[in-house]
N, C-alpha and C. Protein backbone atom coordinates (compact mmCIF):
# COMPACT_ATOMS: atom_id res chain seq x y z
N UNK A 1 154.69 -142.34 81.37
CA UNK A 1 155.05 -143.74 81.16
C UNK A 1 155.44 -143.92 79.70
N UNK A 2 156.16 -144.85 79.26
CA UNK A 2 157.15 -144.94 78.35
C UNK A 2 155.96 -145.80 77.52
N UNK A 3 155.24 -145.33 76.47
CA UNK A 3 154.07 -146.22 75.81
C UNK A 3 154.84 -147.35 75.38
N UNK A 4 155.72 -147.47 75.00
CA UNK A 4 156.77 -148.73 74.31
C UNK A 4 156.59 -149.69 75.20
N UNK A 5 157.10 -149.62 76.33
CA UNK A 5 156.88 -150.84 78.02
C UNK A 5 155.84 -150.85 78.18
N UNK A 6 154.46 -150.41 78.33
CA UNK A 6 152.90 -150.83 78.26
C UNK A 6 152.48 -152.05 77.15
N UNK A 7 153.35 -152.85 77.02
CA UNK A 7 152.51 -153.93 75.66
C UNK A 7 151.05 -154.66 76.28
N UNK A 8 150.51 -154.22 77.46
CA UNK A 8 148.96 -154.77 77.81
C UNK A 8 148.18 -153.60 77.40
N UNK A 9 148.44 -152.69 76.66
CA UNK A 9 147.63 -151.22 76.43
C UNK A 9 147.38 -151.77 74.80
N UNK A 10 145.61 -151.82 74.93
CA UNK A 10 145.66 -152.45 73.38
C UNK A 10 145.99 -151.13 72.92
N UNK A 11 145.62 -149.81 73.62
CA UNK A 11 145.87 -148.62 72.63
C UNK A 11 147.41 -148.43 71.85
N UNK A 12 148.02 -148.87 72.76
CA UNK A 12 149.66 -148.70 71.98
C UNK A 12 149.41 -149.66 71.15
N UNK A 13 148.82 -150.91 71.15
CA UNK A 13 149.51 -152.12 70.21
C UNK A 13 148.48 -151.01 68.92
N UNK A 14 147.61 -150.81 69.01
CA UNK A 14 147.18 -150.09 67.73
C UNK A 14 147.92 -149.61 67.57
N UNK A 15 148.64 -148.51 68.20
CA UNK A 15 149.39 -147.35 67.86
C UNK A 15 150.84 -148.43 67.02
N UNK A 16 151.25 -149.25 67.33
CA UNK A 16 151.89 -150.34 66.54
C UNK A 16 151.67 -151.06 65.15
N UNK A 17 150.56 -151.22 65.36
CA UNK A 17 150.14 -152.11 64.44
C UNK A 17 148.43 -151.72 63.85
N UNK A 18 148.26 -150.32 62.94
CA UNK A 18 147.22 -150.18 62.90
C UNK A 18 146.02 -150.88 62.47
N UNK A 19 146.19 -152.62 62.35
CA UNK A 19 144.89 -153.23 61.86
C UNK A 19 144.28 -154.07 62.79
N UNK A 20 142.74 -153.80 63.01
CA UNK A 20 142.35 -154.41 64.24
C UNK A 20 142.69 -156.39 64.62
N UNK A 21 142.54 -156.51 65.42
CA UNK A 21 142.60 -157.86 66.03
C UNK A 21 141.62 -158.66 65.30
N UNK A 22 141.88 -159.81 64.64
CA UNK A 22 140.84 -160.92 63.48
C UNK A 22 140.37 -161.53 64.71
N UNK A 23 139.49 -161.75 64.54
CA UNK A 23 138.71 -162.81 64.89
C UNK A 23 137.32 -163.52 64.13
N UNK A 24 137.32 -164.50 64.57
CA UNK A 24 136.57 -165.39 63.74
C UNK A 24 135.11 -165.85 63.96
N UNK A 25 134.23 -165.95 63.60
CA UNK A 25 132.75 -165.83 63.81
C UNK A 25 132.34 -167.23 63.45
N UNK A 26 131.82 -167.61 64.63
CA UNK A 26 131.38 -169.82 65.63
C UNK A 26 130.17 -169.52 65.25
N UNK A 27 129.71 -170.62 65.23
CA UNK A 27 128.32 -170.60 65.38
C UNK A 27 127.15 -169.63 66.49
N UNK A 28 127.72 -169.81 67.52
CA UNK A 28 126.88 -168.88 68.85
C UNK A 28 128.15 -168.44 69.43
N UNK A 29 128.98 -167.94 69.00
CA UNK A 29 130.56 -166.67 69.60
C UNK A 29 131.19 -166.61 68.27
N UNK A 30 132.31 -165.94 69.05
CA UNK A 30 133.22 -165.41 68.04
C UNK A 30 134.39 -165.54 68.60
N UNK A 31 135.62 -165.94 67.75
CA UNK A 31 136.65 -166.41 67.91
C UNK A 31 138.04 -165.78 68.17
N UNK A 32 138.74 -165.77 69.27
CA UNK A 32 140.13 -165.03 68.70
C UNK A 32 141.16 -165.89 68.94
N UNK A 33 141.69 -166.17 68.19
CA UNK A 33 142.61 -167.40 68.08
C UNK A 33 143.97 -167.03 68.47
N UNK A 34 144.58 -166.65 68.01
CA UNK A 34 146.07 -165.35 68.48
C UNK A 34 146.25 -165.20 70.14
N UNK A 35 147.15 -166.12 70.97
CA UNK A 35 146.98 -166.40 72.24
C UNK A 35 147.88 -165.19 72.79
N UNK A 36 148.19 -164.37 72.40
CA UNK A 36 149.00 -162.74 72.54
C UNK A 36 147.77 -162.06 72.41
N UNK A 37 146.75 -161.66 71.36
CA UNK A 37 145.69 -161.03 71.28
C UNK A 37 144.62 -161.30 71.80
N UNK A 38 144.61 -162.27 72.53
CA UNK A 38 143.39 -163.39 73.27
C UNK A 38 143.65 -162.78 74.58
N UNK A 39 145.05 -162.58 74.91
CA UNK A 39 145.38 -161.78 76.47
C UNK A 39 144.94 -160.62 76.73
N UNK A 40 145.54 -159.77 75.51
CA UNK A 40 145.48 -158.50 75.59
C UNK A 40 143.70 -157.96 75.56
N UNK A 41 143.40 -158.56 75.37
CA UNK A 41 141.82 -158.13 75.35
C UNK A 41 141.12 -158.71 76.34
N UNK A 42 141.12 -159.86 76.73
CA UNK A 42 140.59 -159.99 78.01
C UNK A 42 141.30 -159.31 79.14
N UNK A 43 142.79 -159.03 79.74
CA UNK A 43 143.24 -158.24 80.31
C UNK A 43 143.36 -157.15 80.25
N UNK A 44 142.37 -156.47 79.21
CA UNK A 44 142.08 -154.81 79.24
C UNK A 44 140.60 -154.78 79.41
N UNK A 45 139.95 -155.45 80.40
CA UNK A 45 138.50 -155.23 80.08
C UNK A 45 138.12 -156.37 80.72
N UNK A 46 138.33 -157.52 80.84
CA UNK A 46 137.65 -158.77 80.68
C UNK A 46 136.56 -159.27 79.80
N UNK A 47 137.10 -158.57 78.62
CA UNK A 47 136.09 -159.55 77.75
C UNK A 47 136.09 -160.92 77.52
N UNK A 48 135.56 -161.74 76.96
CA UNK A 48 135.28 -162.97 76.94
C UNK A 48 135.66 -163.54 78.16
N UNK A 49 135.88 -165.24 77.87
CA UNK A 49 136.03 -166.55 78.36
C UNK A 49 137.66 -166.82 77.77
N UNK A 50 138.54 -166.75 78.51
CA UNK A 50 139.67 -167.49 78.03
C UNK A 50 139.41 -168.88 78.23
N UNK A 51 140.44 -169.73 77.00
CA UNK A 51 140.23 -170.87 76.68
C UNK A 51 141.13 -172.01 77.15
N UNK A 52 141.14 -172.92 77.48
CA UNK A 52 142.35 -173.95 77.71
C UNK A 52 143.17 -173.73 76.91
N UNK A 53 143.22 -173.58 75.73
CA UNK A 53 144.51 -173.82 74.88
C UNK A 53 144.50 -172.21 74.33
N UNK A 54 144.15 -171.28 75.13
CA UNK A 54 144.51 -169.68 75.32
C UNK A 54 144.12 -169.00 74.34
N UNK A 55 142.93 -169.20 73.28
CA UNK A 55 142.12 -168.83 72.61
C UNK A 55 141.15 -168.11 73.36
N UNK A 56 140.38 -167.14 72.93
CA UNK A 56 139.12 -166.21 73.91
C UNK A 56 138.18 -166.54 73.03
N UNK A 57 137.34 -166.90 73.57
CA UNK A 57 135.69 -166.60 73.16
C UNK A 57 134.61 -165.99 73.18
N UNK A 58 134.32 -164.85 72.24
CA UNK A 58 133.57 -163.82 73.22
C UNK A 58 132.22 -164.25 72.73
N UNK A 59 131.16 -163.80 73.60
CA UNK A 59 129.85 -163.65 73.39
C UNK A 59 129.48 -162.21 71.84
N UNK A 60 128.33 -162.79 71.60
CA UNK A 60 128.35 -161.52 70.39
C UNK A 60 127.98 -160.76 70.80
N UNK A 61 127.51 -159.90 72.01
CA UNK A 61 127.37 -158.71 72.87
C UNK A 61 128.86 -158.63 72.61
N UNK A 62 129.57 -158.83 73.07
CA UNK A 62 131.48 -158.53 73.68
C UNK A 62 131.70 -158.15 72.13
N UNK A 63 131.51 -158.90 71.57
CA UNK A 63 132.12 -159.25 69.92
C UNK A 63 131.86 -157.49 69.36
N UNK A 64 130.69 -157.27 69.19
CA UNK A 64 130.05 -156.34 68.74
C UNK A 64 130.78 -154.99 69.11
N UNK A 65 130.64 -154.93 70.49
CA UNK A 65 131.32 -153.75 71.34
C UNK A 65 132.76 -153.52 71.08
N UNK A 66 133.19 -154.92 70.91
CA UNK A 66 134.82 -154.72 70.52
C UNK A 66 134.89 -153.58 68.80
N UNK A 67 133.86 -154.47 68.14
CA UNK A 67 134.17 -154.41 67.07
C UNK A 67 133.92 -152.93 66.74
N UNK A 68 132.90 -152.19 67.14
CA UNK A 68 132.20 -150.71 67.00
C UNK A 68 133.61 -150.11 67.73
N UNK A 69 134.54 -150.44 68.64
CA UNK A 69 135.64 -149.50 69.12
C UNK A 69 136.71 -149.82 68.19
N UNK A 70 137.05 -150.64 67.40
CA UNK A 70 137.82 -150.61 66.21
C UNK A 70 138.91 -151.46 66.86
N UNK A 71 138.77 -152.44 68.03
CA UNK A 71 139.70 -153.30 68.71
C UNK A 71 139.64 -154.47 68.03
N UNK A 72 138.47 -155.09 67.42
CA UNK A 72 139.00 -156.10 66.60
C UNK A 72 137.95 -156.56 65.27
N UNK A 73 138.22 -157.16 63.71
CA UNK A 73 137.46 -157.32 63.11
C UNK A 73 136.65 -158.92 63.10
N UNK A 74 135.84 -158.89 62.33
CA UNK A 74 135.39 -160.26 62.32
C UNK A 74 134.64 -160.60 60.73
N UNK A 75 135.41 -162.23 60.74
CA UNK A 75 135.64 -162.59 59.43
C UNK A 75 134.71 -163.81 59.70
N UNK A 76 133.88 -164.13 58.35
CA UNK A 76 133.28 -165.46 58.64
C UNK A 76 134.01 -166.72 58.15
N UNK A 77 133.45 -167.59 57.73
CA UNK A 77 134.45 -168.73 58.10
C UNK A 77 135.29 -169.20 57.20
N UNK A 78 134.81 -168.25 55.87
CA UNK A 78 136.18 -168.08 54.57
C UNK A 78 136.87 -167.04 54.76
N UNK A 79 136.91 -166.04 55.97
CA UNK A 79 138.09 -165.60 56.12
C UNK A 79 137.00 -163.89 55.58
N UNK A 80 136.44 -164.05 55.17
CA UNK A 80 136.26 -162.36 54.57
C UNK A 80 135.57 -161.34 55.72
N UNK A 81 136.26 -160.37 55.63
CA UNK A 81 135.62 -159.77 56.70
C UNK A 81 133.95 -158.74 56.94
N UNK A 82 133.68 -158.77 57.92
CA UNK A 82 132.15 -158.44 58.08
C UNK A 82 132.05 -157.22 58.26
N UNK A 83 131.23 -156.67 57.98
CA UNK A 83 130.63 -155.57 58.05
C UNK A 83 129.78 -155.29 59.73
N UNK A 84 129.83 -154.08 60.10
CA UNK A 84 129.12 -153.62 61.34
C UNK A 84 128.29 -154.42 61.26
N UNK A 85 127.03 -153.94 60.13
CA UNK A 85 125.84 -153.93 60.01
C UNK A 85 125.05 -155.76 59.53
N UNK A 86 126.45 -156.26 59.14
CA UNK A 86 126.57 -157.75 58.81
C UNK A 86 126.60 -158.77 60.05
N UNK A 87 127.15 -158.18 60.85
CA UNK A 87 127.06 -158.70 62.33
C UNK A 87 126.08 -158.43 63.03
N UNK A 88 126.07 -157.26 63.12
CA UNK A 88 124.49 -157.29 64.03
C UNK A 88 122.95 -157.94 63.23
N UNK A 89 122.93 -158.00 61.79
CA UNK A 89 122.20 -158.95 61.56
C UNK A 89 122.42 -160.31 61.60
N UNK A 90 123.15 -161.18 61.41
CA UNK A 90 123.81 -162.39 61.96
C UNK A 90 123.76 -162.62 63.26
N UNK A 91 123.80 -162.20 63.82
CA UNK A 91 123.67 -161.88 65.79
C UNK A 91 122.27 -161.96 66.08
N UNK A 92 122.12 -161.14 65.70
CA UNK A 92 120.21 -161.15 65.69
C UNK A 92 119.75 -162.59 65.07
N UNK A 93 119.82 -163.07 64.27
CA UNK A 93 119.28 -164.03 63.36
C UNK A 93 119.70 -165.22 64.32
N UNK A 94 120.89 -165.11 64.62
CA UNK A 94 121.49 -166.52 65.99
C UNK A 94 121.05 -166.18 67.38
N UNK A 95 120.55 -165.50 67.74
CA UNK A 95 120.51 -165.17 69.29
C UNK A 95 119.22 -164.15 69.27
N UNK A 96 118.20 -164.62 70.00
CA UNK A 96 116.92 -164.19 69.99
C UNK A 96 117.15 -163.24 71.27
N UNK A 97 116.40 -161.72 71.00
CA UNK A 97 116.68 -160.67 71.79
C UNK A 97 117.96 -160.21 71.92
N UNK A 98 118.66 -160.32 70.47
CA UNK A 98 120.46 -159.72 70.84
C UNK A 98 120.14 -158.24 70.83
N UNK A 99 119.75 -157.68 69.85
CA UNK A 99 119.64 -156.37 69.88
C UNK A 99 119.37 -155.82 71.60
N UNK A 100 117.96 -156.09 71.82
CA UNK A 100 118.24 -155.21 73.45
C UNK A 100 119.33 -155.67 74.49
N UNK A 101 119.70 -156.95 74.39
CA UNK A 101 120.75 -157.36 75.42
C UNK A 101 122.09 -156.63 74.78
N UNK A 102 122.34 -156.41 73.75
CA UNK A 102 123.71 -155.53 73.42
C UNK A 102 123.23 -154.14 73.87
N UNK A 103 122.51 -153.60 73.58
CA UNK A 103 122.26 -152.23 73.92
C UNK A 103 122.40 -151.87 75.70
N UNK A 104 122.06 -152.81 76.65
CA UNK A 104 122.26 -152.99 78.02
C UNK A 104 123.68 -153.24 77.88
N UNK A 105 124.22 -154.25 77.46
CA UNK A 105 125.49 -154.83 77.37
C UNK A 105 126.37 -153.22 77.19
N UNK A 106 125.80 -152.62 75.93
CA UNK A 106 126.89 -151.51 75.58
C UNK A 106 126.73 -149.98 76.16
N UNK A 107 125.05 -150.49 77.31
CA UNK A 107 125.27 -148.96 77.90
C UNK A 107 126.12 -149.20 79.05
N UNK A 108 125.80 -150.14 79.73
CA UNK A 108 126.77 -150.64 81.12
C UNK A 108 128.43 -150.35 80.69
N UNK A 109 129.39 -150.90 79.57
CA UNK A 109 130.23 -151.08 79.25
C UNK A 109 130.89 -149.62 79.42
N UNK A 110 129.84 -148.41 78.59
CA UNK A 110 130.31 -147.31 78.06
C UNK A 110 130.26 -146.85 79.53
N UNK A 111 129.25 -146.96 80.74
CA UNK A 111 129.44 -146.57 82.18
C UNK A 111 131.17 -147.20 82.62
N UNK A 112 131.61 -148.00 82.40
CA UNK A 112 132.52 -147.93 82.96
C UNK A 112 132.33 -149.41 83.59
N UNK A 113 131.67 -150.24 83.71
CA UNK A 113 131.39 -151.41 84.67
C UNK A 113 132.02 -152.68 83.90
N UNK A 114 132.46 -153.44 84.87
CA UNK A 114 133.20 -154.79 83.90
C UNK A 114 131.72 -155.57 83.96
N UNK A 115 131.59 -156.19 83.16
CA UNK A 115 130.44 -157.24 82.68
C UNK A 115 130.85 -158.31 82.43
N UNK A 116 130.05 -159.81 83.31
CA UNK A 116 130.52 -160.87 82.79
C UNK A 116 129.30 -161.91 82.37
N UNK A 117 129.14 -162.72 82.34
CA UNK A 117 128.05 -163.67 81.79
C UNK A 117 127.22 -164.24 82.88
N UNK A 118 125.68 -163.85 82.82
CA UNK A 118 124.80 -164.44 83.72
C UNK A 118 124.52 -166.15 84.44
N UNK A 119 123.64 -165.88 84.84
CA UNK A 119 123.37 -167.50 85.83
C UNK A 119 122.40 -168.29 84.52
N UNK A 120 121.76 -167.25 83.40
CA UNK A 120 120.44 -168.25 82.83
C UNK A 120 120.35 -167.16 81.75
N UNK A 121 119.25 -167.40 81.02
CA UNK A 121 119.45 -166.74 79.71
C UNK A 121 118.39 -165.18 80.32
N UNK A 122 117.54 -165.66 81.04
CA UNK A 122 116.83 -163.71 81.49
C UNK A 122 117.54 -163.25 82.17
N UNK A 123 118.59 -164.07 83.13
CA UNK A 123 119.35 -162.97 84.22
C UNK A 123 121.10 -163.39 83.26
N UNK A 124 121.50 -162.58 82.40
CA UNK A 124 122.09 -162.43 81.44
C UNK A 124 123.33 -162.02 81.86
N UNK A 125 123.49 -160.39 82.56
CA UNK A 125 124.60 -160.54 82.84
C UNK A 125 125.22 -160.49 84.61
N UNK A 126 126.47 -160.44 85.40
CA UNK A 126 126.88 -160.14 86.28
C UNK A 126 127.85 -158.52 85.92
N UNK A 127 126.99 -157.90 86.85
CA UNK A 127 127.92 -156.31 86.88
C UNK A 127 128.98 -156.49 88.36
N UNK A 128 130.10 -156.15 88.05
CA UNK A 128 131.07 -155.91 88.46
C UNK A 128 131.33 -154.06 88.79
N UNK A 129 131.60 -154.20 90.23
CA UNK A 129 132.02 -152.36 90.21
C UNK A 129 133.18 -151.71 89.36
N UNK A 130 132.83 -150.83 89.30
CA UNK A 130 134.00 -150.26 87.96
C UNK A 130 135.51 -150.45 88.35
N UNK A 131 136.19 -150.99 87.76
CA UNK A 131 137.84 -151.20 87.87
C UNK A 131 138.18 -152.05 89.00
N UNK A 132 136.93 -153.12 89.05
CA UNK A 132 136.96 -154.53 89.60
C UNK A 132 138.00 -155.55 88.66
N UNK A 133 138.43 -156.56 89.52
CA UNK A 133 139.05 -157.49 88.56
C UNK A 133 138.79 -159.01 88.99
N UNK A 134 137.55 -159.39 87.91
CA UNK A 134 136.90 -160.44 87.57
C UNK A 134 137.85 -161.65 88.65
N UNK A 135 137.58 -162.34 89.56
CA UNK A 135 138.34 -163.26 90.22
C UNK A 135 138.48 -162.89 91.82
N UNK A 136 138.88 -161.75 91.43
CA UNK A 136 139.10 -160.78 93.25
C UNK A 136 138.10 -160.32 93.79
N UNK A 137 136.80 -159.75 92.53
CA UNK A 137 136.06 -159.06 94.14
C UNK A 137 135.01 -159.74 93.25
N UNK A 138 133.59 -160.14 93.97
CA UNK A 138 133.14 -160.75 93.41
C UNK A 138 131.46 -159.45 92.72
N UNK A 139 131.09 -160.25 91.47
CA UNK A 139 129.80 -159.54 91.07
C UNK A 139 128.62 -159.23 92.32
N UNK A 140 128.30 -157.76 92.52
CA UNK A 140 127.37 -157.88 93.27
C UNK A 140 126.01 -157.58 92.96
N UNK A 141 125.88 -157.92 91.71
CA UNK A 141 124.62 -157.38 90.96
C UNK A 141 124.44 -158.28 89.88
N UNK A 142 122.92 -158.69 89.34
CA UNK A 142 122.73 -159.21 88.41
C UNK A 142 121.94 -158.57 87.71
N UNK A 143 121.85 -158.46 86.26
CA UNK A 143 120.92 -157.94 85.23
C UNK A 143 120.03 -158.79 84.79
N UNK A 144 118.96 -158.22 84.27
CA UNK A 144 118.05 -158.62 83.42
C UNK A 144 117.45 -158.24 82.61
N UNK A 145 117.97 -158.14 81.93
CA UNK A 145 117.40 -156.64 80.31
C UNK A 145 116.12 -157.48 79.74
N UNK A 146 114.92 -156.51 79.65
CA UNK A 146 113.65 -156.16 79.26
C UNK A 146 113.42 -155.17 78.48
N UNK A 147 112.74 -155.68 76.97
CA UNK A 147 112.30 -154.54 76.62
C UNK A 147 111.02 -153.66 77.07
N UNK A 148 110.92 -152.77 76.52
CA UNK A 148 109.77 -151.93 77.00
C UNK A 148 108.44 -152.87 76.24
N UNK A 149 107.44 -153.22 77.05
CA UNK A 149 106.42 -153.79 76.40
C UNK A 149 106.45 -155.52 76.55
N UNK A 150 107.75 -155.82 76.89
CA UNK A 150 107.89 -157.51 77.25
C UNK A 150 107.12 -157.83 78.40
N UNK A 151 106.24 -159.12 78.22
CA UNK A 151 106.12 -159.56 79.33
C UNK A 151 106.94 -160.70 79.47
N UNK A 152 107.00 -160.79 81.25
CA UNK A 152 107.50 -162.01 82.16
C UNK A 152 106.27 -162.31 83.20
N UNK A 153 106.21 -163.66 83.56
CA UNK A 153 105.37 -164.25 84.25
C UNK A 153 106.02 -163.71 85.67
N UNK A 154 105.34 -163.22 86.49
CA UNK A 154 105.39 -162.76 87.89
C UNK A 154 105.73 -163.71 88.82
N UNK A 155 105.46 -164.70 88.76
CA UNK A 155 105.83 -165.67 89.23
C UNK A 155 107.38 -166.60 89.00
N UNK A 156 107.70 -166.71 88.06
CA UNK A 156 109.30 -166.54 87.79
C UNK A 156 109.98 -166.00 87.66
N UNK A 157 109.68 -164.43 87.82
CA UNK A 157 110.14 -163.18 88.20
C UNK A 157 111.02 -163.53 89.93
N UNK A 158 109.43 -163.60 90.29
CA UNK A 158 109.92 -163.69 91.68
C UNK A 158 110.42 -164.93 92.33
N UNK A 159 110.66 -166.11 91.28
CA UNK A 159 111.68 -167.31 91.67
C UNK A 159 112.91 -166.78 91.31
N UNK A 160 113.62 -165.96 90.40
CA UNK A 160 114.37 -165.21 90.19
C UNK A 160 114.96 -164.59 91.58
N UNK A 161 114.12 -163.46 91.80
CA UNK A 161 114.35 -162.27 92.63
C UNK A 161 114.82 -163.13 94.31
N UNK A 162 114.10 -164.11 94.59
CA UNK A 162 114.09 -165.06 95.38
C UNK A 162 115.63 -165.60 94.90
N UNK A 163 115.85 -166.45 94.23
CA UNK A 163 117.44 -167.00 93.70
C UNK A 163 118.98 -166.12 94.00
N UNK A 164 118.55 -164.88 93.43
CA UNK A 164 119.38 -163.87 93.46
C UNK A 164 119.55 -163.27 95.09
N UNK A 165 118.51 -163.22 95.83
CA UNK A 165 118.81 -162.79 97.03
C UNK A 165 119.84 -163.92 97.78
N UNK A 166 119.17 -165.01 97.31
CA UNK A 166 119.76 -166.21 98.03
C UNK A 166 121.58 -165.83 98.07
N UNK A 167 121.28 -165.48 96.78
CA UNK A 167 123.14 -165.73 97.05
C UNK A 167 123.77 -164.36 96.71
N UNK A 168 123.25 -163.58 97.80
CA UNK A 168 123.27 -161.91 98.40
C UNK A 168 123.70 -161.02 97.22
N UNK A 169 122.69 -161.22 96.58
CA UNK A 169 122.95 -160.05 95.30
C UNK A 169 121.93 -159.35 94.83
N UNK A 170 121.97 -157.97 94.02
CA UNK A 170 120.89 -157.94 93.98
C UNK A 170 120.82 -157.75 92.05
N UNK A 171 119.01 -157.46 91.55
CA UNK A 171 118.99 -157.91 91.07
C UNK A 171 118.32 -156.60 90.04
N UNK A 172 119.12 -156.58 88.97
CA UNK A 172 118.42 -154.96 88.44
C UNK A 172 117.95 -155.19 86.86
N UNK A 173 116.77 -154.51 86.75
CA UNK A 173 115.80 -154.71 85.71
C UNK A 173 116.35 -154.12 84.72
N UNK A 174 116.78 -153.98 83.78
CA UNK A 174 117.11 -153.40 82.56
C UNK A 174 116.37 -152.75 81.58
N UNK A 175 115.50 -151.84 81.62
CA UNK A 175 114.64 -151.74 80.92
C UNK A 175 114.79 -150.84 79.15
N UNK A 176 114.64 -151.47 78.53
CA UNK A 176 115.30 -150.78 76.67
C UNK A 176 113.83 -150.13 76.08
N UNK A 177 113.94 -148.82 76.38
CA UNK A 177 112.42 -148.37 75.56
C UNK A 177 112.81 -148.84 73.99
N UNK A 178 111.69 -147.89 73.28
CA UNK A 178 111.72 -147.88 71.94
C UNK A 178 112.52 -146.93 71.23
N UNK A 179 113.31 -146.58 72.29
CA UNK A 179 114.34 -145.30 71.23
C UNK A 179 115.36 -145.94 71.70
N UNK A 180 115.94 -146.92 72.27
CA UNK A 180 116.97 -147.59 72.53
C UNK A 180 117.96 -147.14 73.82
N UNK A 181 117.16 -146.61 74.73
CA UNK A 181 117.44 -145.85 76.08
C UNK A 181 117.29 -146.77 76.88
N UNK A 182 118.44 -147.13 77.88
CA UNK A 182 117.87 -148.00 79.15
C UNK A 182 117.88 -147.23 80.52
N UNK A 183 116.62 -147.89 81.27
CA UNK A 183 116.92 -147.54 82.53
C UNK A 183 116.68 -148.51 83.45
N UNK A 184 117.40 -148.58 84.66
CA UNK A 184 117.40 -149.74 85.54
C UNK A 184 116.56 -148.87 86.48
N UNK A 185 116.21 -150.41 87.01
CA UNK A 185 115.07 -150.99 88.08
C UNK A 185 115.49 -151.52 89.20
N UNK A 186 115.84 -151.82 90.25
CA UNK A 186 116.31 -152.70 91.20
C UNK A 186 114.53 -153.58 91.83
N UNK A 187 115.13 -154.85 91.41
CA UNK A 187 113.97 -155.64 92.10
C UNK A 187 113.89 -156.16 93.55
N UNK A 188 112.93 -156.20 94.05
CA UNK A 188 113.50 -156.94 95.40
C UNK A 188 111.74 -158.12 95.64
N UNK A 189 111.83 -158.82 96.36
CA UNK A 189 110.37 -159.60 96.54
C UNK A 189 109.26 -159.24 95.73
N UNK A 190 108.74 -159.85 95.28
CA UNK A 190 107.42 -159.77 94.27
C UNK A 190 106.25 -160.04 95.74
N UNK A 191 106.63 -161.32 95.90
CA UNK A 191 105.66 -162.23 97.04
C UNK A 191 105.99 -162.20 98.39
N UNK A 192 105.38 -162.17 99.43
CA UNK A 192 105.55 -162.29 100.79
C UNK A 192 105.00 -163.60 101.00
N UNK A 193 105.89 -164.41 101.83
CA UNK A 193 105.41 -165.59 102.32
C UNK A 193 105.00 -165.43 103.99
């Protein structure tokens, strides 16, 4: 294939234009304003939320992941740009439990699975089968990333696990030890009625 006619391949537009995609850092997301670069990244992946007026908004899980693959940078709100290590502390500092929810976020991603945004803040994300397209087939799985050592009340566990069946999905535990390894869980009934 003729890389020139691929302009939805962010890899060519790098290969074009070697400086990553700006985006801009919100209070709780991050910004890409550029309604050409707002496409190209949600239509290679589905990252973020496209916007009414064709701006993307990504979550700082998305943000992060973009940013560690060198697809786009992020500048705060005078424009200067951030550092890896500047973001993930900023992230952390705005969003309680970012660290293990990116680490789920970025092992799922690196599997290959499209990821989109949960029902509530413990059931976090919707997994999509690999080289699904967000709209057509629908999420059949929900996450819930836990660190190793967290507790949850058993009982809203299983109003959860209960919720999620309801609307035929199922529902997988995320678990982030202390070396930053996850492994899933599939939950099913806590309680018998």
């Amino acid at each position: 294939m003729n890389e020139s006619l691929d302009d939805n391949n962010p890899t060519n537009k790098k290969n074009r234009n070697p400086s990553p995609i700006k985006a801009i850092l919100q209070k709780d997301s991050v910004l890409v304003e550029d309604h050409q670069d707002a496409r190209i990244i949600y239509d290679n992946g589905f990252y973020g939320m496209l916007n009414k007026d064709k701006t993307l908004t990504l979550n700082f899980e998305e943000a992060l992941h973009l940013y560690e693959r060198g697809v786009i940078s992020i500048l705060n709100e005078s424009g200067t740009v951030l550092g890896i290590s500047e973001c993930t502390t900023l992230f952390s500092k705005r969003e309680k439990g970012f660290w293990n929810d990116y680490l789920v976020y970025k092992d799922l991603r690196n599997r290959g699975y499209i990821i989109n945004r949960g029902i509530s803040d413990l059931v976090k994300y919707r997994l999509y089968p690999r080289g699904a397209k967000i709209g057509e087939k629908p999420a059949k799985t929900m996450i819930c990333p836990l660190a190793e050592g967290q507790s949850i009340n058993l009982e809203k566990l299983d109003k959860i696990v209960v919720q999620i069946q309801s609307i035929k999905k199922e529902l997988l535990i995320a678990c982030v030890d202390r070396l930053g390894d996850v492994s899933y869980y599939e939950l099913q009934a806590l309680f018998t009625s």
